[in-house]
PDB file of N, CA and C in Angstrom:
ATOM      1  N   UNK A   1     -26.681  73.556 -40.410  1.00  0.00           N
ATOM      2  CA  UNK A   1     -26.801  73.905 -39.010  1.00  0.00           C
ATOM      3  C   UNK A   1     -26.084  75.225 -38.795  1.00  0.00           C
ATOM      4  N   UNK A   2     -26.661  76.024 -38.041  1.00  0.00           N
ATOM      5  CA  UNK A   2     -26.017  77.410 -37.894  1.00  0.00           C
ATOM      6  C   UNK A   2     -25.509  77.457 -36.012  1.00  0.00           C
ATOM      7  N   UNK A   3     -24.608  77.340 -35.927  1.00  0.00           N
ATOM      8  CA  UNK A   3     -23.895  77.880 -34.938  1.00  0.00           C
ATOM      9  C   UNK A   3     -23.629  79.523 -34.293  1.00  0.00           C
ATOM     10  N   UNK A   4     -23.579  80.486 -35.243  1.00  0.00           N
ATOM     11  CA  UNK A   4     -23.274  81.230 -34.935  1.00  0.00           C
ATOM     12  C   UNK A   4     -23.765  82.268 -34.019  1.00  0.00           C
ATOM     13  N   UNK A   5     -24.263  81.911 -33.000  1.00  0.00           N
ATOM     14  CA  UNK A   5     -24.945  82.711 -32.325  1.00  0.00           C
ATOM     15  C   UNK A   5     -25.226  81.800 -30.775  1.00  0.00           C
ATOM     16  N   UNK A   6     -26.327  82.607 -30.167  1.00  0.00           N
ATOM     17  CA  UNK A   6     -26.644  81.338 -28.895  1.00  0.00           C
ATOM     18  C   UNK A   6     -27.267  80.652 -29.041  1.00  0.00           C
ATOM     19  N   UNK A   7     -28.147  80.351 -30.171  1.00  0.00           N
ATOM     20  CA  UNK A   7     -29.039  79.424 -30.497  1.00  0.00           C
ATOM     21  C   UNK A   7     -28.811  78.751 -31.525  1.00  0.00           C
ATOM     22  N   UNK A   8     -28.500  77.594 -31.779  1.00  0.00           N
ATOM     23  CA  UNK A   8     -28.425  76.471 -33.255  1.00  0.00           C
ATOM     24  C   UNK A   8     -29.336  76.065 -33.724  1.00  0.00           C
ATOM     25  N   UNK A   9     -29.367  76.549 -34.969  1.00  0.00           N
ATOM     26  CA  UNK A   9     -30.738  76.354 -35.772  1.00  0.00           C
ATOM     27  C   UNK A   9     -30.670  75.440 -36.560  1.00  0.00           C
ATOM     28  N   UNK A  10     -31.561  74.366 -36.932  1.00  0.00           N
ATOM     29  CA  UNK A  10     -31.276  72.965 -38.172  1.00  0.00           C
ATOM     30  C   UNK A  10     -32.500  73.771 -39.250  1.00  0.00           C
ATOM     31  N   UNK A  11     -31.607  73.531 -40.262  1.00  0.00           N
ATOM     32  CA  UNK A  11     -32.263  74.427 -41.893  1.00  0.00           C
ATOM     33  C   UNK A  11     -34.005  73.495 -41.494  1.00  0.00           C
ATOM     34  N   UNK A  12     -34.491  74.458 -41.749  1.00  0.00           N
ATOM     35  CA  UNK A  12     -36.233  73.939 -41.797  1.00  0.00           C
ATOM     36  C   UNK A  12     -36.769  74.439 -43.615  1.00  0.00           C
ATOM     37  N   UNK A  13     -36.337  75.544 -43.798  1.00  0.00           N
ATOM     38  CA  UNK A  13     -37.128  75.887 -45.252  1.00  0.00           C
ATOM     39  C   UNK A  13     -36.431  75.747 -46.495  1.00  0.00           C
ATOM     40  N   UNK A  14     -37.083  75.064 -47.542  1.00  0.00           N
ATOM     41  CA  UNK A  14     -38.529  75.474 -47.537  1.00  0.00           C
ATOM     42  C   UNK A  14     -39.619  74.369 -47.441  1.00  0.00           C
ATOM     43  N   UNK A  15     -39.383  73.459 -46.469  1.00  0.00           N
ATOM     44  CA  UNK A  15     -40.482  72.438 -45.764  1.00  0.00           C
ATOM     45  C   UNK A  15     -41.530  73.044 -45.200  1.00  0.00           C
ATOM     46  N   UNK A  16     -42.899  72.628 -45.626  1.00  0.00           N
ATOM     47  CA  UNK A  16     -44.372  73.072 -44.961  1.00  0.00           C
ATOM     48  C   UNK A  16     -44.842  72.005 -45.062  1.00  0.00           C
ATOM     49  N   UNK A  17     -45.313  72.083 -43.708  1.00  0.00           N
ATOM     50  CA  UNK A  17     -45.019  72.981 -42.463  1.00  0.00           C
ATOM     51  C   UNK A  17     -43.806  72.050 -41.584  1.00  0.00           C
ATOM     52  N   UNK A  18     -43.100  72.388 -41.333  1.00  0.00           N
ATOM     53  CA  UNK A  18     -42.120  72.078 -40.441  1.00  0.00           C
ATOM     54  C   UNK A  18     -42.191  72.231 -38.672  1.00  0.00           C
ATOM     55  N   UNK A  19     -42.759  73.649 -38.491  1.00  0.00           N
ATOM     56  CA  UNK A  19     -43.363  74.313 -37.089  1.00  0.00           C
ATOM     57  C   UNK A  19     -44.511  74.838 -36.987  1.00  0.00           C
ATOM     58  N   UNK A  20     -45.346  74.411 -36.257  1.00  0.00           N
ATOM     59  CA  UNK A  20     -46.442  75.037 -36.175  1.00  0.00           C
ATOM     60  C   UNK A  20     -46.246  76.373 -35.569  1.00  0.00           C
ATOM     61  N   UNK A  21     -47.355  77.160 -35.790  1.00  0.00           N
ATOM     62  CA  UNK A  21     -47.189  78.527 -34.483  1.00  0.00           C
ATOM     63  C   UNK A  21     -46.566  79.611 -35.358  1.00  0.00           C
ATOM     64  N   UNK A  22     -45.493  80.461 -34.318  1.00  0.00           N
ATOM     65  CA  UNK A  22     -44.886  81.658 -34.554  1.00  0.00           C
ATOM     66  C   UNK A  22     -43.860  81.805 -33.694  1.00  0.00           C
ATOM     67  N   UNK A  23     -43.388  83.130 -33.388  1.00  0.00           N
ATOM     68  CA  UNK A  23     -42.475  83.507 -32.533  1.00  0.00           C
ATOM     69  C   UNK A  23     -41.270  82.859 -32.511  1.00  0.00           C
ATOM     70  N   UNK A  24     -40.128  83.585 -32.123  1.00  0.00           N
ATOM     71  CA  UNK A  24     -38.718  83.114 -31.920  1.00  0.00           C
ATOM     72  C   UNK A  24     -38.253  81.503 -31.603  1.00  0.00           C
ATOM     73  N   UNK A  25     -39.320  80.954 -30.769  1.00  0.00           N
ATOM     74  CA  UNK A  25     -38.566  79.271 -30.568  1.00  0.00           C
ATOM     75  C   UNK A  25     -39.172  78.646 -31.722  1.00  0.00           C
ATOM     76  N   UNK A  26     -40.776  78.884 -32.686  1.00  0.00           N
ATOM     77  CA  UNK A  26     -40.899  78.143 -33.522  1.00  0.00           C
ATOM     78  C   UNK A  26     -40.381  78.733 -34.687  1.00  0.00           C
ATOM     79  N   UNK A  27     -39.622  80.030 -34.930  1.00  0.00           N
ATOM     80  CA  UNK A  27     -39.566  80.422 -36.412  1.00  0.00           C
ATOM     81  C   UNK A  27     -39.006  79.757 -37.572  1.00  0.00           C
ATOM     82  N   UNK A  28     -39.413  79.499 -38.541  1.00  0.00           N
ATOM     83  CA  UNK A  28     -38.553  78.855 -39.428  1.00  0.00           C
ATOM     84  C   UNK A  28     -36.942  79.462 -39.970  1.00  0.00           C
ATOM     85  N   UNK A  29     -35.913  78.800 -40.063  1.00  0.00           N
ATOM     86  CA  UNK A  29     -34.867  79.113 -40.362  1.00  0.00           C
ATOM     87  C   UNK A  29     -34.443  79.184 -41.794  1.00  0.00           C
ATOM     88  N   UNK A  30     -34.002  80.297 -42.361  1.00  0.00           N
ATOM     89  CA  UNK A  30     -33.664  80.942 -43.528  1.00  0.00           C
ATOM     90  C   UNK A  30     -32.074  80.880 -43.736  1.00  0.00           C
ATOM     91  N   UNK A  31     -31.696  79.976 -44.411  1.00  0.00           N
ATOM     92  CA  UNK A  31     -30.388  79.845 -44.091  1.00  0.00           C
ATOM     93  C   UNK A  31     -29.703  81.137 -44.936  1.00  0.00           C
ATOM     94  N   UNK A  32     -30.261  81.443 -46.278  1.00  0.00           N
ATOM     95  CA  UNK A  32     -29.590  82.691 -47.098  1.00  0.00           C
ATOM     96  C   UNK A  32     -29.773  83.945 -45.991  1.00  0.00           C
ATOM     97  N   UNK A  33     -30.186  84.213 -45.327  1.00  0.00           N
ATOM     98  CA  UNK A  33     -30.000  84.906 -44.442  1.00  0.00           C
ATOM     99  C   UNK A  33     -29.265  85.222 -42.918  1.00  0.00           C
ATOM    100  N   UNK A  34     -27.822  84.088 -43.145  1.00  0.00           N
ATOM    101  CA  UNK A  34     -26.959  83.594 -41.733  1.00  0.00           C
ATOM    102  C   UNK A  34     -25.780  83.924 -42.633  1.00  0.00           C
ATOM    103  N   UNK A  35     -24.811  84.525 -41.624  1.00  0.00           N
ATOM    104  CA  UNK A  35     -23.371  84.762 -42.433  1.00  0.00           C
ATOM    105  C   UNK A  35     -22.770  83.674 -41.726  1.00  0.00           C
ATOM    106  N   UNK A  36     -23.310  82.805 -40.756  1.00  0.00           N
ATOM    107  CA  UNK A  36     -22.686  81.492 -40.446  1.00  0.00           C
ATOM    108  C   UNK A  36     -22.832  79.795 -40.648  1.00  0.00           C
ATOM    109  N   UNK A  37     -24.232  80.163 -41.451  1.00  0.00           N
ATOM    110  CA  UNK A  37     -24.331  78.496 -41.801  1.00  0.00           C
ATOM    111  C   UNK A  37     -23.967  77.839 -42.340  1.00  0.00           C
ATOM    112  N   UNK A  38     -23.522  76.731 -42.352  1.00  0.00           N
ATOM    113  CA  UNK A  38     -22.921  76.282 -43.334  1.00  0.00           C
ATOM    114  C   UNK A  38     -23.352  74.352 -43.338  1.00  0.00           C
ATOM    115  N   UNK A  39     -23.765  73.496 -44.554  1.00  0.00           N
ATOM    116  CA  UNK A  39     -24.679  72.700 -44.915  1.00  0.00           C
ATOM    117  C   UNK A  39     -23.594  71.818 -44.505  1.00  0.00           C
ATOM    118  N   UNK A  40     -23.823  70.839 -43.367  1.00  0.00           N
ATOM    119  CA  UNK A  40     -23.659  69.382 -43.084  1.00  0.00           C
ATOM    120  C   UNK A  40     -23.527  68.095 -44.043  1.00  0.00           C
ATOM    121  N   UNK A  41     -22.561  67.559 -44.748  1.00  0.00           N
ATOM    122  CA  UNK A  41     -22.329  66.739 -45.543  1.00  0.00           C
ATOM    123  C   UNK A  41     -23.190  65.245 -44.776  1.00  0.00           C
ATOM    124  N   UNK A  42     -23.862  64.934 -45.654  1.00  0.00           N
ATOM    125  CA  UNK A  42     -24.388  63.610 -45.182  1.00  0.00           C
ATOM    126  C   UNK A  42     -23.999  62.407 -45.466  1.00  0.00           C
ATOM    127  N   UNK A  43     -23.528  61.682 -44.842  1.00  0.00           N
ATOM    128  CA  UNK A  43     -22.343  60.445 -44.963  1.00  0.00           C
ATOM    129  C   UNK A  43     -22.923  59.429 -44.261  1.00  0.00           C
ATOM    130  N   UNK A  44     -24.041  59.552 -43.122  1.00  0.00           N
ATOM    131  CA  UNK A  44     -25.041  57.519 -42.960  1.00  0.00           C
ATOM    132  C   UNK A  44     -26.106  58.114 -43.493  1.00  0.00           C
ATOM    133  N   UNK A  45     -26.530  56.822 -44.250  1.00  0.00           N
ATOM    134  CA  UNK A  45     -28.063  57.631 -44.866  1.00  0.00           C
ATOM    135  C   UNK A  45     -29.104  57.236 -43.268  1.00  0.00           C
ATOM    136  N   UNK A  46     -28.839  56.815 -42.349  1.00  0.00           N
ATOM    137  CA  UNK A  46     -29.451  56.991 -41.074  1.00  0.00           C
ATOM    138  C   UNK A  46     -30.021  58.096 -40.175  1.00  0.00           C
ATOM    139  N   UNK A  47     -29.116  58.709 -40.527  1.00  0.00           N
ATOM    140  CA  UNK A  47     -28.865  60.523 -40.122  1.00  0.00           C
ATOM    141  C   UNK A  47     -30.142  61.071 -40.193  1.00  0.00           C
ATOM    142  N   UNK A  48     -30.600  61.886 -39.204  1.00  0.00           N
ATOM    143  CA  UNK A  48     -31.696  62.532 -39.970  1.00  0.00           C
ATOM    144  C   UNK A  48     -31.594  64.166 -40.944  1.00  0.00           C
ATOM    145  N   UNK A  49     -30.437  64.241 -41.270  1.00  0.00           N
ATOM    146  CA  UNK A  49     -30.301  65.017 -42.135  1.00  0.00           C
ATOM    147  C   UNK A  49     -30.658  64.440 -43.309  1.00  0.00           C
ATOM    148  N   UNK A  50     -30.859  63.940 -43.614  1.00  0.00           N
ATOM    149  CA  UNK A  50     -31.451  63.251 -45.186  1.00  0.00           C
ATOM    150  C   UNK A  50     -32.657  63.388 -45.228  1.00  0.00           C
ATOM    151  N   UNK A  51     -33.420  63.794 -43.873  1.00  0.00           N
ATOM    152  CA  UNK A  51     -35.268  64.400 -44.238  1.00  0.00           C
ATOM    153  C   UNK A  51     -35.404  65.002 -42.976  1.00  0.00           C
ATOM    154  N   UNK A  52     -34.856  66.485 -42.999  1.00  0.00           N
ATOM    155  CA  UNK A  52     -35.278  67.360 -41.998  1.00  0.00           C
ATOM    156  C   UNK A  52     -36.391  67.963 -41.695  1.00  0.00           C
ATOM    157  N   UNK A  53     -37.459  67.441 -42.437  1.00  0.00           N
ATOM    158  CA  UNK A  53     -38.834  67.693 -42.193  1.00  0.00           C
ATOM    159  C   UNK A  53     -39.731  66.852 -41.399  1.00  0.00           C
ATOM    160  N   UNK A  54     -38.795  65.450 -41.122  1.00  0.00           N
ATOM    161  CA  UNK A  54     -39.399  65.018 -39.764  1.00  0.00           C
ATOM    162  C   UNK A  54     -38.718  65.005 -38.607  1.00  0.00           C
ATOM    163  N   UNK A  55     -38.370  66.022 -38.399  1.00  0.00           N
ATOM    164  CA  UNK A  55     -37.805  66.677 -36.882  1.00  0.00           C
ATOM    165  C   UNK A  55     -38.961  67.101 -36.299  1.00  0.00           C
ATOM    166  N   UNK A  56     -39.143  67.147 -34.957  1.00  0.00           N
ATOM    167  CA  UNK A  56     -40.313  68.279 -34.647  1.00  0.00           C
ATOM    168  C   UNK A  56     -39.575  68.612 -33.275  1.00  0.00           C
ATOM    169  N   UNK A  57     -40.433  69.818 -32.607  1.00  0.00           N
ATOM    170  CA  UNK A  57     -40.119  71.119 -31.845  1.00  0.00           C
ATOM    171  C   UNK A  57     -40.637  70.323 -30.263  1.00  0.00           C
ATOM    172  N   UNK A  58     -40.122  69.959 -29.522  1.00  0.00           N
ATOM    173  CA  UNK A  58     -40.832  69.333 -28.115  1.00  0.00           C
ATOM    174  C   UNK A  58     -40.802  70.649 -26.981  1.00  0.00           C
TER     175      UNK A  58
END
């Protein structure tokens, strides 16, 4: 999850397709490219960090 900015992004790539579309609210997130992200330890396997490819964009 990246914090660093005004918008928090949850790692999407390299899942396809994750977002449909384009533009800034659907773009996929590149985490090697954030000097602030940093990867969420997963500790309930409930969590949906354990398959961030079924998140979707409402």
């Amino acid at each position: 999850m990246d914090t660093g900015s005004s918008l928090t992004w949850v790692k999407c790539l390299p899942c396809s397709p994750c977002t449909p579309g384009g533009g800034a609210a659907t773009a996929l997130f590149d985490p090697a490219k954030s000097k602030s992200y940093y990867a969420l330890p997963c500790t309930d396997d409930n969590d949906f960090f354990n398959d961030p490819c079924s998140l979707s964009l409402t």
